[in-house]
N, C-alpha and C. Protein backbone atom coordinates (compact mmCIF):
# COMPACT_ATOMS: atom_id res chain seq x y z
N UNK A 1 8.79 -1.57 19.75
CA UNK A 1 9.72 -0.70 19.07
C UNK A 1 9.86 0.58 19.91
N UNK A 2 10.60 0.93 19.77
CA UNK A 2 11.02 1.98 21.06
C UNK A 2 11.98 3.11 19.94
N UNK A 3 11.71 4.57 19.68
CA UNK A 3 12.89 5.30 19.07
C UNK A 3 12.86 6.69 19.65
N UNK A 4 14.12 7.37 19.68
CA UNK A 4 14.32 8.10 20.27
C UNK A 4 14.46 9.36 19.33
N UNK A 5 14.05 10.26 20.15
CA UNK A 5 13.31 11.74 19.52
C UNK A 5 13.87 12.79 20.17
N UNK A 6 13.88 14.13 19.38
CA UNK A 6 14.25 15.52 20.56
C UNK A 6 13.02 16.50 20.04
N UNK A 7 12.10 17.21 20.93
CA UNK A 7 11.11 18.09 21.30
C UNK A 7 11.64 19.21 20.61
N UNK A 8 11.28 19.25 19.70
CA UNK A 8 11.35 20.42 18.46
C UNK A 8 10.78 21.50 18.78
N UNK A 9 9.40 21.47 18.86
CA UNK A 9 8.61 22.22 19.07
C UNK A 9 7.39 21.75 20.16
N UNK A 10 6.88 22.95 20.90
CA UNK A 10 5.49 22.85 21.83
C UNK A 10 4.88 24.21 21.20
N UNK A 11 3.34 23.64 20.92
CA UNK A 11 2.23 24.85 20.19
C UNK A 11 1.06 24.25 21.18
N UNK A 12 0.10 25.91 21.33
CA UNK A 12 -0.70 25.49 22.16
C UNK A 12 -1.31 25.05 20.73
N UNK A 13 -2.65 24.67 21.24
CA UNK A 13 -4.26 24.03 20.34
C UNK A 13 -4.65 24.71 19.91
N UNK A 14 -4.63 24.62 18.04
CA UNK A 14 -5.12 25.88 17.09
C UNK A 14 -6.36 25.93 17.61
N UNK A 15 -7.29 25.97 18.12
CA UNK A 15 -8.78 26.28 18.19
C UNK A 15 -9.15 25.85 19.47
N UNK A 16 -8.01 26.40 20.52
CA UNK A 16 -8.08 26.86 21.87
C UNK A 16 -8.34 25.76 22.65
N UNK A 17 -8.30 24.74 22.88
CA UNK A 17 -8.38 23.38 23.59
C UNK A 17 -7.47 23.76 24.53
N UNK A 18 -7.71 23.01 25.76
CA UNK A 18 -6.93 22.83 26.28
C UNK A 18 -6.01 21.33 26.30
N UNK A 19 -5.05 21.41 25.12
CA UNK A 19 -4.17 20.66 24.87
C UNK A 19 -3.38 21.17 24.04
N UNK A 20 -2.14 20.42 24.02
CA UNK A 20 -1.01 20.89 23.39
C UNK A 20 -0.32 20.09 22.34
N UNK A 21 0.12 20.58 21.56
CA UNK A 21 0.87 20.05 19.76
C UNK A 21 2.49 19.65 20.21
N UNK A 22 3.01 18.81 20.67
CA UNK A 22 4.32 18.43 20.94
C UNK A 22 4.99 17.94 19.07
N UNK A 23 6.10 18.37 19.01
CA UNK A 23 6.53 18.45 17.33
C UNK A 23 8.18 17.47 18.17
N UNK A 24 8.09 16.30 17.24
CA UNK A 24 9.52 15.32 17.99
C UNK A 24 10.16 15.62 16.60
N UNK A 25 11.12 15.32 16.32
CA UNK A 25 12.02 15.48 15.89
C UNK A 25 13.31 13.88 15.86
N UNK A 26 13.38 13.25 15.38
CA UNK A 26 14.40 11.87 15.22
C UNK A 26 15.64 12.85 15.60
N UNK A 27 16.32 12.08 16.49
CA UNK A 27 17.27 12.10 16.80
C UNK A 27 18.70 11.96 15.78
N UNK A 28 18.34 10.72 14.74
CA UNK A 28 18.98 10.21 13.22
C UNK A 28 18.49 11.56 12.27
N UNK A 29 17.50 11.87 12.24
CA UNK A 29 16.99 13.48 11.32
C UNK A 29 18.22 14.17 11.50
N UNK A 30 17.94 14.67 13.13
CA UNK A 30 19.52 15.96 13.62
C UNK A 30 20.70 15.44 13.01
N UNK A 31 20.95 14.82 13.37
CA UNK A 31 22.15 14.62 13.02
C UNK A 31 22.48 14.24 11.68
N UNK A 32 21.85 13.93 10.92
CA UNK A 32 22.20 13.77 9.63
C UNK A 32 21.62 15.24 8.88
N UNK A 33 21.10 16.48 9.72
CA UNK A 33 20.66 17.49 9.02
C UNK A 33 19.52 17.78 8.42
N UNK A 34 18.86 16.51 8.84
CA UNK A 34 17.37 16.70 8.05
C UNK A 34 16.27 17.69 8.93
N UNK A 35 16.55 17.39 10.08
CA UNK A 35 15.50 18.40 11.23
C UNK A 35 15.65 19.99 10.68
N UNK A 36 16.52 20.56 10.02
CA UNK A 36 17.17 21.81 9.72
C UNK A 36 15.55 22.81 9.62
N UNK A 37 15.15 24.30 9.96
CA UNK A 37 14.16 24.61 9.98
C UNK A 37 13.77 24.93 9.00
N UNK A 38 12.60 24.56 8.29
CA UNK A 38 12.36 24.81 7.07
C UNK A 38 10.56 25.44 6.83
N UNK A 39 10.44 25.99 6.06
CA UNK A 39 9.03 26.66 5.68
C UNK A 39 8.33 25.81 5.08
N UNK A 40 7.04 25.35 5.50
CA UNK A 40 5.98 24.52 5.25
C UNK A 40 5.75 24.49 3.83
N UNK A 41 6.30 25.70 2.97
CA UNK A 41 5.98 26.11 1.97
C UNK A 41 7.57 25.53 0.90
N UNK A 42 8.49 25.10 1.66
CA UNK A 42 9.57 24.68 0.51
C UNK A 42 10.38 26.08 0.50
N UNK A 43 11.28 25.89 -0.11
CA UNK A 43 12.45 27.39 -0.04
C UNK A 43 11.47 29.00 -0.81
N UNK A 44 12.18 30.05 -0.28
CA UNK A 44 11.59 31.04 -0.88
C UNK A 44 11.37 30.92 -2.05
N UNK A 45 9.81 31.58 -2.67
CA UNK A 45 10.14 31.56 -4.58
C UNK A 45 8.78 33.14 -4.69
N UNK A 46 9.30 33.37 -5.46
CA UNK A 46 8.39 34.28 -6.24
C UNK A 46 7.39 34.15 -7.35
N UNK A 47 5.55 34.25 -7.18
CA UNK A 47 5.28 33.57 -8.23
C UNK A 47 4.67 34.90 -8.76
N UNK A 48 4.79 35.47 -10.10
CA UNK A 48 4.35 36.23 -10.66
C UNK A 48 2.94 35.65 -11.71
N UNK A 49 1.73 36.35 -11.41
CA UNK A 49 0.47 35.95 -12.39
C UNK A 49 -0.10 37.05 -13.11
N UNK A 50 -0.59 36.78 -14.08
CA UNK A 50 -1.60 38.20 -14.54
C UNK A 50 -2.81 37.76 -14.74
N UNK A 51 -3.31 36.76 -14.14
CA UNK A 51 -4.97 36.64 -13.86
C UNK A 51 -5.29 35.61 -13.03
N UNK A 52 -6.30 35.88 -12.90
CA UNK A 52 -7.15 34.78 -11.09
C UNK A 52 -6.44 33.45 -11.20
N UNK A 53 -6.66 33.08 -12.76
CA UNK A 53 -6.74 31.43 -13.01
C UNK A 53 -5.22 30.75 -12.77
N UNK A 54 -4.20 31.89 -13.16
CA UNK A 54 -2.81 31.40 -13.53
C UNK A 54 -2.67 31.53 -11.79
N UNK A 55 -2.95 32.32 -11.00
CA UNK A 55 -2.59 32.47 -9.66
C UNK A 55 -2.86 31.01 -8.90
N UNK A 56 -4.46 30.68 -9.28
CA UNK A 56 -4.86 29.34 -8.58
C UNK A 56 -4.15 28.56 -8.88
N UNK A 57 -3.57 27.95 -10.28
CA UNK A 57 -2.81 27.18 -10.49
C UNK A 57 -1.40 26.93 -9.57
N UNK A 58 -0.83 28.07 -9.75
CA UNK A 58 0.65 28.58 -9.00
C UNK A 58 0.43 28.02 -7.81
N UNK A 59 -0.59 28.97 -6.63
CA UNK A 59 -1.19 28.07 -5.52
C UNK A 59 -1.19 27.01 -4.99
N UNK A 60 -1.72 26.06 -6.01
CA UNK A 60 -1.91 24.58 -6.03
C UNK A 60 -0.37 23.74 -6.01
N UNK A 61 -0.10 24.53 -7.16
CA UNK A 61 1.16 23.67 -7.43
C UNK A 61 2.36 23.99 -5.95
N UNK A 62 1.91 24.91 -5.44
CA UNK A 62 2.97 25.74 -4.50
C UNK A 62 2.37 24.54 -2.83
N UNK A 63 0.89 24.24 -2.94
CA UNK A 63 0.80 23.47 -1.61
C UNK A 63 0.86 22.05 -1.71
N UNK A 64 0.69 21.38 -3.31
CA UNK A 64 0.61 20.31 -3.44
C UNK A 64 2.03 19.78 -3.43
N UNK A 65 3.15 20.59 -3.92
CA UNK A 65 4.20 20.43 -3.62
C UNK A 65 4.73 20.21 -2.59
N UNK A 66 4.23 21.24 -1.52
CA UNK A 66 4.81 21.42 -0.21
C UNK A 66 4.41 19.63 0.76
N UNK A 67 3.73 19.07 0.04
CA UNK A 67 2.95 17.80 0.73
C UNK A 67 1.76 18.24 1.37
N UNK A 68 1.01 19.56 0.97
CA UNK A 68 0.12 19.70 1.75
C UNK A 68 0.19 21.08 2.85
N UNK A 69 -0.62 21.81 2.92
CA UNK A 69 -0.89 23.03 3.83
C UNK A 69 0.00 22.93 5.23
N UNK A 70 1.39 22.97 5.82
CA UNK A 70 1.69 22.80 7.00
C UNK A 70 2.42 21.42 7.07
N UNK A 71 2.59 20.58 6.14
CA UNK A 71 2.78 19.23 6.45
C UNK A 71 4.66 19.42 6.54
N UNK A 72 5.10 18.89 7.18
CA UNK A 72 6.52 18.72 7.77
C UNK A 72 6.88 17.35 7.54
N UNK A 73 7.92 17.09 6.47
CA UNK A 73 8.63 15.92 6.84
C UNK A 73 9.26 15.60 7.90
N UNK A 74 9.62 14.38 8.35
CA UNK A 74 10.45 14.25 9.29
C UNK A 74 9.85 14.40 11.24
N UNK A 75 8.79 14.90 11.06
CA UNK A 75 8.06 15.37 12.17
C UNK A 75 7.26 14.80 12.50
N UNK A 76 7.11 14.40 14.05
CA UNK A 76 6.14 13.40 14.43
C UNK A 76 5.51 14.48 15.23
N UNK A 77 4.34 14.50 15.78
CA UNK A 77 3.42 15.39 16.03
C UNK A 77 2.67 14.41 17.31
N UNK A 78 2.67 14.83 18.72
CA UNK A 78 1.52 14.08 19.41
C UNK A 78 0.28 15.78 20.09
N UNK A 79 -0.72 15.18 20.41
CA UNK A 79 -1.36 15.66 20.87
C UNK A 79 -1.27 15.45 22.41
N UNK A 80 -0.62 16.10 23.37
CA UNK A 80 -1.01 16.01 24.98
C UNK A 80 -2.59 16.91 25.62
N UNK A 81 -2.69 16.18 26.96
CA UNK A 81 -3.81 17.33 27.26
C UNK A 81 -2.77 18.37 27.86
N UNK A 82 -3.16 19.26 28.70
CA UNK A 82 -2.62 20.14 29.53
C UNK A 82 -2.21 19.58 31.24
N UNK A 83 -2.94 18.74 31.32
CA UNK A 83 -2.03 17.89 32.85
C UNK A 83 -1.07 17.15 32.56
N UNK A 84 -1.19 15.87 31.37
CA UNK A 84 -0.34 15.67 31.15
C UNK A 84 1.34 16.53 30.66
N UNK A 85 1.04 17.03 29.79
CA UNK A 85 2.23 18.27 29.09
C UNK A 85 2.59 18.83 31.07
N UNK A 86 1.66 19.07 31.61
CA UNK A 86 2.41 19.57 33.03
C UNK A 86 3.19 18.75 33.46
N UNK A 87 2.30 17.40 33.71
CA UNK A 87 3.00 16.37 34.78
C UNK A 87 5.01 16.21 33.90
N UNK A 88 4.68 16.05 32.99
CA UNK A 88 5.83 15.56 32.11
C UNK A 88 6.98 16.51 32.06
N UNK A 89 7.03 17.86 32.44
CA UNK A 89 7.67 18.74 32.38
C UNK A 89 8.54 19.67 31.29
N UNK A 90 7.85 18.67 29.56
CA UNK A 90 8.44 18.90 28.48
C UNK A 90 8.94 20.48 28.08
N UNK A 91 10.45 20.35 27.26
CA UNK A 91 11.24 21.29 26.74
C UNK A 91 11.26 21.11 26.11
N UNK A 92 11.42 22.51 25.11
CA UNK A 92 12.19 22.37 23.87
C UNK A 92 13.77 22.10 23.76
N UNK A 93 13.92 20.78 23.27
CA UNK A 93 15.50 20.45 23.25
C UNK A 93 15.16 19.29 24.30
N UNK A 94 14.40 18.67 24.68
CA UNK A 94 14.35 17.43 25.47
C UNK A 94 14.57 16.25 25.25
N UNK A 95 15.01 15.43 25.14
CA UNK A 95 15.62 13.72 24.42
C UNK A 95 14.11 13.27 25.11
N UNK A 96 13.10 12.83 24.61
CA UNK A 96 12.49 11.67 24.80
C UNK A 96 12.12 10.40 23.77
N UNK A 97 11.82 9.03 24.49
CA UNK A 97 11.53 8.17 24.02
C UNK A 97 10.28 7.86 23.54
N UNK A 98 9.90 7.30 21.99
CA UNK A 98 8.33 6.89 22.05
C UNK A 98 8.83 5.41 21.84
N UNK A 99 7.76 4.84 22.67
CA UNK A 99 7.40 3.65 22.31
C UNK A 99 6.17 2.77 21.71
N UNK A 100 6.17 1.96 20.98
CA UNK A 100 4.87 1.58 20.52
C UNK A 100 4.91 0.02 20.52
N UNK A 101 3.65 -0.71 21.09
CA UNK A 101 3.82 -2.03 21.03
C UNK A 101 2.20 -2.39 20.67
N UNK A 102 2.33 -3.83 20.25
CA UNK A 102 1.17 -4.37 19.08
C UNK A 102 0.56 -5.04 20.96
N UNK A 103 -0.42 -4.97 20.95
CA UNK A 103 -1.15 -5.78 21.75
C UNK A 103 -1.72 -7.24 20.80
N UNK A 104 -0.99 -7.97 21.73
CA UNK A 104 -0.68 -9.74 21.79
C UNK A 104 -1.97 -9.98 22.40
N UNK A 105 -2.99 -10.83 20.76
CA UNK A 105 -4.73 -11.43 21.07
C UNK A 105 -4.57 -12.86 20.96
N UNK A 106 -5.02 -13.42 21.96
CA UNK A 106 -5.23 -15.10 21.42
C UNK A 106 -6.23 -15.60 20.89
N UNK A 107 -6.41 -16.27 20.27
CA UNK A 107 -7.46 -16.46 19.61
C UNK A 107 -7.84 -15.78 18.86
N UNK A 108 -9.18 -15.76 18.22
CA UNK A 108 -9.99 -14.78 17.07
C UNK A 108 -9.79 -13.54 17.42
């Protein structure tokens, strides 16, 4: 299977690695509007509380919603090292291809 992607985003390594967060983006996403930039958190909202407990709740409901702390629909995420990400010369706005294939076992 082979599908084609555009380089959304490049982040270095939250906790300083030397490697890099490549963010793809579907090509079918763009164009149908789904890639559009959006906050991890879902559209702006205002949550008003008047104690610890009602806040945690709000919280919860505000990340469990979101799918989770940071989670992005639509977004495929690889990890490169830093030679590679060099050798490859990646941009933001770059058309590349992923491909993925099942390795063919004979027998058991």
């Amino acid at each position: 299977m082979k599908k084609e992607f555009v380089v959304k985003s490049i982040d270095a390594a939250p906790d300083g690695a030397p490697y890099v967060v490549v963010s793809l983006s579907s090509i079918k996403d763009l164009k149908e509007g789904v890639g559009a930039p959006q906050s991890p958190f879902g559209g702006p909202k205002v949550m008003g509380f008047s104690n610890m407990n009602d806040m945690m709740k709000d919280l919860n409901k505000m990340l469990s919603g979101a799918g989770g702390f940071g989670m992005q629909s639509g977004i495929t995420q690889l990890k490169l090292e830093m030679h590679e990400y060099k050798e490859m010369g990646l941009s933001v706005g770059d058309k590349v291809f992923l491909e993925l294939t099942k390795e063919e076992t004979l027998g058991v």
